[in-house]
Each structure stands twice: as C-alpha cells, then as structure tokens.
C-alpha atoms as a PDB file:
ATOM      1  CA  UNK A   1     -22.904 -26.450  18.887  1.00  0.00           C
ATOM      2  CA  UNK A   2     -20.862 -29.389  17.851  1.00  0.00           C
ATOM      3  CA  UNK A   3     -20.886 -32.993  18.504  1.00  0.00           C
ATOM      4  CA  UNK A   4     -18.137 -32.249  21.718  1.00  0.00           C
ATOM      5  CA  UNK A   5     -18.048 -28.601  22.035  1.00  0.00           C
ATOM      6  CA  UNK A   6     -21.826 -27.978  23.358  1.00  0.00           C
ATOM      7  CA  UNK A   7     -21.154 -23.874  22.781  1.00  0.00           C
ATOM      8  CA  UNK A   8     -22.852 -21.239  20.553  1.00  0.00           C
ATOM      9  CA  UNK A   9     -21.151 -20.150  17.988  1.00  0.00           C
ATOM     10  CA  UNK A  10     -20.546 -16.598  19.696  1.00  0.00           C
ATOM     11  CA  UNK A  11     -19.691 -18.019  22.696  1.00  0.00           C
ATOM     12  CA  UNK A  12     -15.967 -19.087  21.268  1.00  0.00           C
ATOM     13  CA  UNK A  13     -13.601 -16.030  20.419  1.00  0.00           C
ATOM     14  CA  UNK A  14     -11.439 -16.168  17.769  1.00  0.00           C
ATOM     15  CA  UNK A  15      -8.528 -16.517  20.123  1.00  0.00           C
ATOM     16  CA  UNK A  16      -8.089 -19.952  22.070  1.00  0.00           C
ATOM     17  CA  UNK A  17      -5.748 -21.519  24.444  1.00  0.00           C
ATOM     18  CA  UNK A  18      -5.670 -24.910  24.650  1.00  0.00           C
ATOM     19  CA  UNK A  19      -4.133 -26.493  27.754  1.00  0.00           C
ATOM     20  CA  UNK A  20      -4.537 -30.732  27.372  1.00  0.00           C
ATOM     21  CA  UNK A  21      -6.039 -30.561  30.683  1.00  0.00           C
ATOM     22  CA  UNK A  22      -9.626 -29.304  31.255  1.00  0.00           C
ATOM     23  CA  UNK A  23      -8.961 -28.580  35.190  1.00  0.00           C
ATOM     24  CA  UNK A  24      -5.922 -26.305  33.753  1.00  0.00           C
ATOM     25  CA  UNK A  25      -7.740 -24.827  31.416  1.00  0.00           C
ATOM     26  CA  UNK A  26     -10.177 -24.177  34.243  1.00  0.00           C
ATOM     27  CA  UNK A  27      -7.173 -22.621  36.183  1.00  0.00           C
ATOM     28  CA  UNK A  28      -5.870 -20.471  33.290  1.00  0.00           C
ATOM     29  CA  UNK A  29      -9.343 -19.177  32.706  1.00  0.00           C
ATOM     30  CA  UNK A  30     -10.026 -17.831  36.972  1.00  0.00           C
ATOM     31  CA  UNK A  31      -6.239 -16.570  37.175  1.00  0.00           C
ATOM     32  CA  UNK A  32      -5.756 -14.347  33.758  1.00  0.00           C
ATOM     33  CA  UNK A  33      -9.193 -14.123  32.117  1.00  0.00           C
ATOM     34  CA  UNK A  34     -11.965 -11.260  33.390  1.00  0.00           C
ATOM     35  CA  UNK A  35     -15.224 -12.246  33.876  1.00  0.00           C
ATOM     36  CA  UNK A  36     -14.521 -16.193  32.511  1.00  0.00           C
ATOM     37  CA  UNK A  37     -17.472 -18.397  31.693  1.00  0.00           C
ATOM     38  CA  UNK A  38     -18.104 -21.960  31.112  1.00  0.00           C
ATOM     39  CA  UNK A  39     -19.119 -22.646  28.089  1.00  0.00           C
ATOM     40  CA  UNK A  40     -18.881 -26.096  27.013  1.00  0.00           C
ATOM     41  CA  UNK A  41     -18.921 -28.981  29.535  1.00  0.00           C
ATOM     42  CA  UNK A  42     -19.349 -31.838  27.101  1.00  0.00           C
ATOM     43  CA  UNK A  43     -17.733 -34.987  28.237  1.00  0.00           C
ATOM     44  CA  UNK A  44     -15.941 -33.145  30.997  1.00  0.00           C
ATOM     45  CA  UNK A  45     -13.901 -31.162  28.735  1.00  0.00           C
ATOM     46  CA  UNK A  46     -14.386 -27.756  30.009  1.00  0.00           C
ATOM     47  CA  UNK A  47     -14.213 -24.650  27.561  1.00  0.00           C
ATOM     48  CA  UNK A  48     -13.975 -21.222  29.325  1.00  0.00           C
ATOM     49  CA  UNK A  49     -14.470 -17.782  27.426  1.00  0.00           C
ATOM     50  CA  UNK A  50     -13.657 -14.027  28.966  1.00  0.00           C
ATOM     51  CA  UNK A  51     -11.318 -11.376  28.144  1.00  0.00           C
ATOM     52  CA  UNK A  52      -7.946 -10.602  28.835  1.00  0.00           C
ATOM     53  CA  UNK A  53      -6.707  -6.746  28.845  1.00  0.00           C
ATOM     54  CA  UNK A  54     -10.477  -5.912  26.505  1.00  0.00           C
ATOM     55  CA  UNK A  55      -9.174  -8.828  24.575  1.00  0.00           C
ATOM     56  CA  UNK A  56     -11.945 -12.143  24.199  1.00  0.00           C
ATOM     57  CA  UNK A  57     -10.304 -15.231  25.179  1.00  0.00           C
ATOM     58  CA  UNK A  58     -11.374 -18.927  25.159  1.00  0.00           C
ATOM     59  CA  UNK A  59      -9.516 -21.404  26.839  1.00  0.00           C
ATOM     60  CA  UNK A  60     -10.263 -24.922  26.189  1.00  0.00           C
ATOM     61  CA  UNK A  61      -9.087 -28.574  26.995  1.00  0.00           C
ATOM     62  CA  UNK A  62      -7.475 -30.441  24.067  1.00  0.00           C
ATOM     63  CA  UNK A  63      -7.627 -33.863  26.011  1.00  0.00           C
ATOM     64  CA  UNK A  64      -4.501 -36.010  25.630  1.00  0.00           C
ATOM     65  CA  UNK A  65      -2.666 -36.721  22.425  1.00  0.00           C
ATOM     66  CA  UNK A  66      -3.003 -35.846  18.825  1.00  0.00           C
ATOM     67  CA  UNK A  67      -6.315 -37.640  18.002  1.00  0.00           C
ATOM     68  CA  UNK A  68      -7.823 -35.989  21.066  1.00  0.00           C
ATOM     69  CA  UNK A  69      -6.343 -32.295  20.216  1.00  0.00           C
ATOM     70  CA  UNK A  70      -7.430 -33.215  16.493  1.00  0.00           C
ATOM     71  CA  UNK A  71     -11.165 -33.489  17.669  1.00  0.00           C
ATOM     72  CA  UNK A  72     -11.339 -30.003  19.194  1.00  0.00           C
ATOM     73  CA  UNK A  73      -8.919 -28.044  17.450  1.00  0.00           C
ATOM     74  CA  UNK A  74     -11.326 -28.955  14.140  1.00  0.00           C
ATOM     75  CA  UNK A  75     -14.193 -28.298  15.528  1.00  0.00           C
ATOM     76  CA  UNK A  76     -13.030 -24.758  16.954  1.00  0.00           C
ATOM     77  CA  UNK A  77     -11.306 -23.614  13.548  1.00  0.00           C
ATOM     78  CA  UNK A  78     -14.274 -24.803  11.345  1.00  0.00           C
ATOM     79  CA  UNK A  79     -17.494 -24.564  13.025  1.00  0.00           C
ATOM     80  CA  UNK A  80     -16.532 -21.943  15.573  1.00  0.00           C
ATOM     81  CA  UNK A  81     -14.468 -19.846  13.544  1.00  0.00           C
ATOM     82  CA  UNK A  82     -11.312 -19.528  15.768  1.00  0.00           C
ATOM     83  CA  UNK A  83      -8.531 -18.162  14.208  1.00  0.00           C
ATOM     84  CA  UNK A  84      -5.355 -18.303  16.528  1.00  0.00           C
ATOM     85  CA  UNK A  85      -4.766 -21.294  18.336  1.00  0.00           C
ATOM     86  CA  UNK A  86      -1.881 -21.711  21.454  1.00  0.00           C
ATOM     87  CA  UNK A  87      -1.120 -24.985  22.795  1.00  0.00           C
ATOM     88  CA  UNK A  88      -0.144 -24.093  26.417  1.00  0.00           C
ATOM     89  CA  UNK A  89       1.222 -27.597  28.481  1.00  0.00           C
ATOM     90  CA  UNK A  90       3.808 -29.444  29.872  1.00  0.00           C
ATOM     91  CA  UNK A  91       6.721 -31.054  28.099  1.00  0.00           C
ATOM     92  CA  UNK A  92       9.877 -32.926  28.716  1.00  0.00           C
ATOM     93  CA  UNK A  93      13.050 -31.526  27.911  1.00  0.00           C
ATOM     94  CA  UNK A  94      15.728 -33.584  26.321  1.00  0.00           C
ATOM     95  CA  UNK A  95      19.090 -31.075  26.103  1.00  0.00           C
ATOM     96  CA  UNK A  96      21.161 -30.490  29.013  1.00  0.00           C
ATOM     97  CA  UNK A  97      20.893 -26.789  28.986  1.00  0.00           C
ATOM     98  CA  UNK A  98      17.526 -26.997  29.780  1.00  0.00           C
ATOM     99  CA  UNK A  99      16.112 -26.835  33.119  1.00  0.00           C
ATOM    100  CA  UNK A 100      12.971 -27.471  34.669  1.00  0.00           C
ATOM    101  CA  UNK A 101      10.084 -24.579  34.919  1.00  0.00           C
ATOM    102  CA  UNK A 102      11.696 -23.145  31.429  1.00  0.00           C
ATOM    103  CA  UNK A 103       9.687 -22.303  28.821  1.00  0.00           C
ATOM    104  CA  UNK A 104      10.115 -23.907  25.023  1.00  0.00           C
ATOM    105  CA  UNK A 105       8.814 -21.863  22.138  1.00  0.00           C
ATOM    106  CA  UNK A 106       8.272 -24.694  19.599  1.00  0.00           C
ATOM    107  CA  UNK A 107       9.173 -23.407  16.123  1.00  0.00           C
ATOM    108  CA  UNK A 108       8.430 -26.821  14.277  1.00  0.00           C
ATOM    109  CA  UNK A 109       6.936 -29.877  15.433  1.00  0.00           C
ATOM    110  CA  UNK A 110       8.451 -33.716  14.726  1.00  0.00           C
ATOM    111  CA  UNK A 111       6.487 -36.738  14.816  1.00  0.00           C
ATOM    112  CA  UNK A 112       6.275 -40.242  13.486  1.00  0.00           C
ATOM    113  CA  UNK A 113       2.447 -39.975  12.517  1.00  0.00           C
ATOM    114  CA  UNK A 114      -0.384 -37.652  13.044  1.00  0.00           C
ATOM    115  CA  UNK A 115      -3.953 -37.951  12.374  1.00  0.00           C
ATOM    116  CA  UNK A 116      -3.337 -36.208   9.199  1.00  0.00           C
ATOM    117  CA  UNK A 117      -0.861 -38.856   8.573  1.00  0.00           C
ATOM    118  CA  UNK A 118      -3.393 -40.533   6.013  1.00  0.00           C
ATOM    119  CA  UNK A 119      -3.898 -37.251   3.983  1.00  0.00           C
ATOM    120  CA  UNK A 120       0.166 -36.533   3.434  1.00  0.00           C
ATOM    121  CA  UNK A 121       0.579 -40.152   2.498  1.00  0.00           C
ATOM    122  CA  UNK A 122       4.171 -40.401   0.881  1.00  0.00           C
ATOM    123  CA  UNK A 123       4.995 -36.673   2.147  1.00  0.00           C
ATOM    124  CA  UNK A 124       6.824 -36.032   5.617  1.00  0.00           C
ATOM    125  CA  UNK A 125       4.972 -32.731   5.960  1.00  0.00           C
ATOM    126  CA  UNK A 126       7.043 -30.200   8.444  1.00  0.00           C
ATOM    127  CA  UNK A 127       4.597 -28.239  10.107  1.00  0.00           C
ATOM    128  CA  UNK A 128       5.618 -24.818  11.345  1.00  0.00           C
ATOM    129  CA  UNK A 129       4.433 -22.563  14.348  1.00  0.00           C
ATOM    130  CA  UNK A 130       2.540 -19.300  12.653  1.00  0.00           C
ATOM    131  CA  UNK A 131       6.012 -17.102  12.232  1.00  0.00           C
ATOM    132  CA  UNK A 132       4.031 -14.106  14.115  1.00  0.00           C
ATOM    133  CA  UNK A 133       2.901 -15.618  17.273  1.00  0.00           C
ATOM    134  CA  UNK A 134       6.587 -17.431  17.287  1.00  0.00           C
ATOM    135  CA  UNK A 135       8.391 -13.802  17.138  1.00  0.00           C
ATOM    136  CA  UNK A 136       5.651 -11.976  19.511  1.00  0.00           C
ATOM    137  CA  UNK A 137       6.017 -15.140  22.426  1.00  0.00           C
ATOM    138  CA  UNK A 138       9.974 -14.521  21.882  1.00  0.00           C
ATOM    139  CA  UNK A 139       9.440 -10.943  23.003  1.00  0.00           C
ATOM    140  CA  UNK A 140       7.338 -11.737  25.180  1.00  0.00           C
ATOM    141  CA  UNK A 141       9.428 -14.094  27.400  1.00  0.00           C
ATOM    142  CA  UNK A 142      12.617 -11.985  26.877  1.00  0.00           C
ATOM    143  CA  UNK A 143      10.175  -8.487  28.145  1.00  0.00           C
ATOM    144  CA  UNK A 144       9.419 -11.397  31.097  1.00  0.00           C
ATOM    145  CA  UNK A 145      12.610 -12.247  31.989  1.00  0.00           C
ATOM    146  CA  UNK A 146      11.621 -15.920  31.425  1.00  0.00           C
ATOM    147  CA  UNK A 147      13.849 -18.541  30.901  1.00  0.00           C
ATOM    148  CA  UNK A 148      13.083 -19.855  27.106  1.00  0.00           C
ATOM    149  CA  UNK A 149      14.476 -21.532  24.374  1.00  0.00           C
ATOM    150  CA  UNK A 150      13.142 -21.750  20.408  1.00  0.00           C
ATOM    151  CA  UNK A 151      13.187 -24.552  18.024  1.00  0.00           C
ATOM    152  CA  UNK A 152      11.982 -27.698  17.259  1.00  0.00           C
ATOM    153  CA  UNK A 153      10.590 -29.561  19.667  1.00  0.00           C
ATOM    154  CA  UNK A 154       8.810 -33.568  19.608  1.00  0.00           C
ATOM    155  CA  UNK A 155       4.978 -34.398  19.673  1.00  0.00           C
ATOM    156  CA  UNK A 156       4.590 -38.569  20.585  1.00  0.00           C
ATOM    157  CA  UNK A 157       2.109 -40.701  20.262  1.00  0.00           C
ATOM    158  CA  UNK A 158       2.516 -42.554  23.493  1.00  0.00           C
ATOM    159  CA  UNK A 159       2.886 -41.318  26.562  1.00  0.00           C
ATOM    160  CA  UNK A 160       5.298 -44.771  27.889  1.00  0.00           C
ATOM    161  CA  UNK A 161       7.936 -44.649  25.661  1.00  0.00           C
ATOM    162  CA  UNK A 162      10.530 -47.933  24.533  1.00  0.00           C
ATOM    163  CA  UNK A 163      12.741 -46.013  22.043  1.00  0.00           C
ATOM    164  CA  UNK A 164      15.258 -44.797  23.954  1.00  0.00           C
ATOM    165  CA  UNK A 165      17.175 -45.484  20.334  1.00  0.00           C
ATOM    166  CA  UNK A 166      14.564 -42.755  18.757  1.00  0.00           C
ATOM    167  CA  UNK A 167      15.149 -40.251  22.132  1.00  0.00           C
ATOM    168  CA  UNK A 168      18.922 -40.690  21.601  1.00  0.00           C
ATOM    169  CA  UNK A 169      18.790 -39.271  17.803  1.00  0.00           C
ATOM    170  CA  UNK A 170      16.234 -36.530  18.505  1.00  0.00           C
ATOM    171  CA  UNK A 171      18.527 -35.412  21.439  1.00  0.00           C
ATOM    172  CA  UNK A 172      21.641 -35.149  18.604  1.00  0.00           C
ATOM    173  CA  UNK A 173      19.609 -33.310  16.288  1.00  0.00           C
ATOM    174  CA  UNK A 174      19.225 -30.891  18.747  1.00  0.00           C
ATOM    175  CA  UNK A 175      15.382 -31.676  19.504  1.00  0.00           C
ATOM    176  CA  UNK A 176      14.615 -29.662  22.621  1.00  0.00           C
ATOM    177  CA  UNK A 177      11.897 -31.097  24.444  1.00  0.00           C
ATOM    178  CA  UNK A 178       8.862 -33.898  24.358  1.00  0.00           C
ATOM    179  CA  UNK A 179       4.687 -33.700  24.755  1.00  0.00           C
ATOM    180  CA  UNK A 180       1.595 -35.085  22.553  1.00  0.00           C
ATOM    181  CA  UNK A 181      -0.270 -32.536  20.789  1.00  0.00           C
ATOM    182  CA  UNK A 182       1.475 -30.021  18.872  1.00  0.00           C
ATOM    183  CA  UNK A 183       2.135 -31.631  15.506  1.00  0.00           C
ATOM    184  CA  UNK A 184      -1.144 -32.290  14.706  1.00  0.00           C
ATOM    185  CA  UNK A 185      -2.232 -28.655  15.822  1.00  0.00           C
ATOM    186  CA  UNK A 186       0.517 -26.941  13.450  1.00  0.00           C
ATOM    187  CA  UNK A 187      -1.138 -29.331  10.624  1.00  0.00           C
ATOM    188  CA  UNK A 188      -4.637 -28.203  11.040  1.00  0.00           C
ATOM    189  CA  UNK A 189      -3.663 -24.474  11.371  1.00  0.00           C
ATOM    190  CA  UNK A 190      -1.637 -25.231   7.804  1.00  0.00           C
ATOM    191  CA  UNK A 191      -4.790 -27.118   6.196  1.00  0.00           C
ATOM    192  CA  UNK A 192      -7.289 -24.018   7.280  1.00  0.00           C
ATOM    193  CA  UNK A 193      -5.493 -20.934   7.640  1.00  0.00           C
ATOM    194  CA  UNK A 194      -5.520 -20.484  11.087  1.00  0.00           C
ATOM    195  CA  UNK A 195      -2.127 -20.072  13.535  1.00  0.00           C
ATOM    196  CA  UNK A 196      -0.710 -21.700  15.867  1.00  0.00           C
ATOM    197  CA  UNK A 197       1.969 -22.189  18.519  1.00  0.00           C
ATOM    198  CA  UNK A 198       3.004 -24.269  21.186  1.00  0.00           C
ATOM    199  CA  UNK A 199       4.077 -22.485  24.273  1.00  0.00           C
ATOM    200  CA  UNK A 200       5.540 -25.298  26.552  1.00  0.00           C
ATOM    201  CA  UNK A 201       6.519 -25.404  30.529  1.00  0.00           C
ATOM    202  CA  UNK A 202       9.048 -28.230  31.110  1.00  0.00           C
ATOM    203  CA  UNK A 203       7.909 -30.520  33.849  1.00  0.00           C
ATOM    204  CA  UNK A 204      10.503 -32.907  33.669  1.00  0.00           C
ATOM    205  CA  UNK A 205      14.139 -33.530  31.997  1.00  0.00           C
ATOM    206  CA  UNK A 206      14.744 -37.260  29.753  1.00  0.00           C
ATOM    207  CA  UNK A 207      18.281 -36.539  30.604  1.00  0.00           C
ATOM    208  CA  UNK A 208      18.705 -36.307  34.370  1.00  0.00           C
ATOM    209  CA  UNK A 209      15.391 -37.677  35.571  1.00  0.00           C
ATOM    210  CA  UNK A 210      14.288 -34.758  37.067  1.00  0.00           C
ATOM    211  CA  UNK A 211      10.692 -33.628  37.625  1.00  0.00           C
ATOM    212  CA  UNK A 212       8.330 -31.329  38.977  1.00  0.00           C
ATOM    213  CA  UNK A 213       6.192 -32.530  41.998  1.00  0.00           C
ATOM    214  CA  UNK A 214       1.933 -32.861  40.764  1.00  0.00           C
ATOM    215  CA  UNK A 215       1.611 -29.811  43.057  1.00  0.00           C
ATOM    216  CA  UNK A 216       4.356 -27.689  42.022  1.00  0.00           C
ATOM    217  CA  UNK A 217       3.118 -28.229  37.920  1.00  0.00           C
ATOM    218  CA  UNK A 218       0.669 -25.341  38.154  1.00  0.00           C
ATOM    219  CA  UNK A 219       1.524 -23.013  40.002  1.00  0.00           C
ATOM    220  CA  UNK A 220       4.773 -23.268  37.658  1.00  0.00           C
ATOM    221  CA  UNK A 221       2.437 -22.306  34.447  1.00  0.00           C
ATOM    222  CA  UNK A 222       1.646 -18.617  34.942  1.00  0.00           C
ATOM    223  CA  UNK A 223       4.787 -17.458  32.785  1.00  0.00           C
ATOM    224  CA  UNK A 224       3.625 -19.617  29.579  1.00  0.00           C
ATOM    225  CA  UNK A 225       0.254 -18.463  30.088  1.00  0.00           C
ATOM    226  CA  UNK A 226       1.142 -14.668  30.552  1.00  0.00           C
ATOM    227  CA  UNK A 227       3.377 -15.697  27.434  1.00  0.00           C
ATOM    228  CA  UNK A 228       0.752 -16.904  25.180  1.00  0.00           C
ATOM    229  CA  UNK A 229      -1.581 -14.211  26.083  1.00  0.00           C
ATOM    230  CA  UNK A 230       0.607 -11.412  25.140  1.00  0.00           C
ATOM    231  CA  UNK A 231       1.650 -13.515  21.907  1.00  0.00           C
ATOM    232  CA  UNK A 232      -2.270 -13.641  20.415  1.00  0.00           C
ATOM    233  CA  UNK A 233      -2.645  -9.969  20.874  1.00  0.00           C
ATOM    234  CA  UNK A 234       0.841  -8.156  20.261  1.00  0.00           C
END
C-alpha cells in the first residue's frame, strides 16, 4: 500500500495498462480481463487486476497529464514491482493521412518538460518506447487488420493549447499525433528498467477539426486495448 495506490503488493501484476481515465480503465478491465477486481479506489482512481488469456493483468488510471501519470507509474514500478507498463488513451492526430479511430504506436515521445525535467537538467533526454512491446503491438495491429501508424508522437503539458507556431513545426517534422502522458512514462521505464509503450486511439484530427462524439470514444477503444494486450504477452 502506497500513499495513492491503497493495494497489496500481490494484488498488482507485473503487467499494467494505464488508461488516463479511471472509468476507462474500469471499462477495459469488465470487457477483456477474466474475473477483474478492484483493487485500489484511492482518490477515485480505480485500479483493476484479473487475467487475460491465463495472463495477470492490472489496469489502472494514470489521471491527466505527466505529473499525474508520474505519481502512479512510480509508485507501480517501485513499490509494486510492475514491470511492463502500456499507456492506452486518446490522442490527436496532426498528419493528414491520419484518420480518426486509427491507432498510433508511439516509438518516441517529444515534449517541452517533464517531471523529470529537473533531473536531465542541460540534457534533452529522448525517451524511447521498450523496442519489444513496439515490434509485438506492430504485429499485433497488422494480425488485426487495424489501421496504425509508428513513430514519434507529442506528450503536452496543457490540454488548451496557444502555439499553433509549435503545432505547425511538429506537424513538418513529421510528428504524428498529440496527448499528455507518455513522455514522462518512457522516462521512468528508462530510469528503472521497466518498459513501456503508448498505444494511442485518435479521437480527434489538429488538421481538419474533426472529432469523435463523447459516446462514440469508447466503444472506439477495443482495438488498442486488444493491441496492448497481445503486445505485453507475445
């Protein structure tokens, strides 16, 4: 038990998914998970754990934005002694050839400042997705028939953005899509050992304005999740 994760140790597998919402995570846990139980409720960030083809899964909320993700994804990795991490949310897309429902495979993870920030100081650290997971999710989608695309991908640190200057360059270096949390998680797998990956749904397009109604955006997510699932354990 932790200060925000109120679970026994045993109670976390090794695996965990981490949607940002704890509703989804919720969702993800009653639609693919056998036998799912709640296992942290602490602040209302609900942590689920259960197994997925003899596999033990936890899926747990991150909470929005790096600082958020930062809390949980620490306390998982060092005090519950999870291993494999998989960001599984929503992004924006920002190249044409991208369309909404797609999946993003997020092979590195821009930002202008994490909560490790502080530690890199002078250094622009590039954090990486674990090269495994990234090559298993790629099969994965393609044994799917998913739409996807790989590469690097954009982790903010506010949700309203007034850079359209900044979205402009990331869209000309070839930046494929936009969400909050997966920069920091590629850093903490780095600084402990542990992997990670971001498997994103797009939800809406910075291009064409385009977006997926509320009630449309999870009954959308069953590919990434299927996606991620099949990633941890290949």
């Amino acid at each position: 038990m932790t200060i925000h994760i109120g679970a026994a140790r045993e109670d976390i597998a090794e695996t965990v998914l981490m949607p940002g919402d704890p509703l989804r995570a919720e969702w993800a846990a009653e639609t693919f998970l056998s036998d799912p139980v709640c296992v942290n409720r602490v602040r209302g960030m609900l942590g689920f754990t259960g197994t997925w083809n003899g596999h033990r899964v936890t899926i747990h909320g991150s909470g929005m934005g790096m600082p958020s993700l930062s809390i949980y994804a620490n306390e998982l990795i060092r005090d519950f002694g999870a291993k494999t991490l998989i960001r599984i949310g929503s992004c924006g897309a920002m190249q044409e050839d991208i369309a909404l429902r797609d999946v993003i495979l997020a092979m590195t993870a821009s930002s202008l400042s994490t909560p490790s920030s502080g530690i890199f100081r002078e250094l622009n650290f590039a954090p990486p997705a674990d090269f495994g997971l990234l090559r298993a999710a790629v099969d994965a989608a393609e044994r799917r028939g998913a739409r996807h695309h790989v590469g690097g991908i954009y982790s903010a640190d506010v949700f309203y953005d007034e850079r359209p200057d900044l979205n402009e360059i990331m869209v000309r270096h070839g930046i494929l899509g936009v969400e909050m949390e997966a920069a920091e998680l590629y850093n903490l797998a780095a600084r402990h050992g542990a992997r990670a990956l971001a498997v994103l749904t797009v939800s809406d397009h910075l291009l064409n304005e385009q977006a997926l109604p509320s009630e449309d955006r999870q009954s959308s997510f069953g590919d990434m999740v299927e996606i991620a699932l099949e990633a941890a354990f290949a």
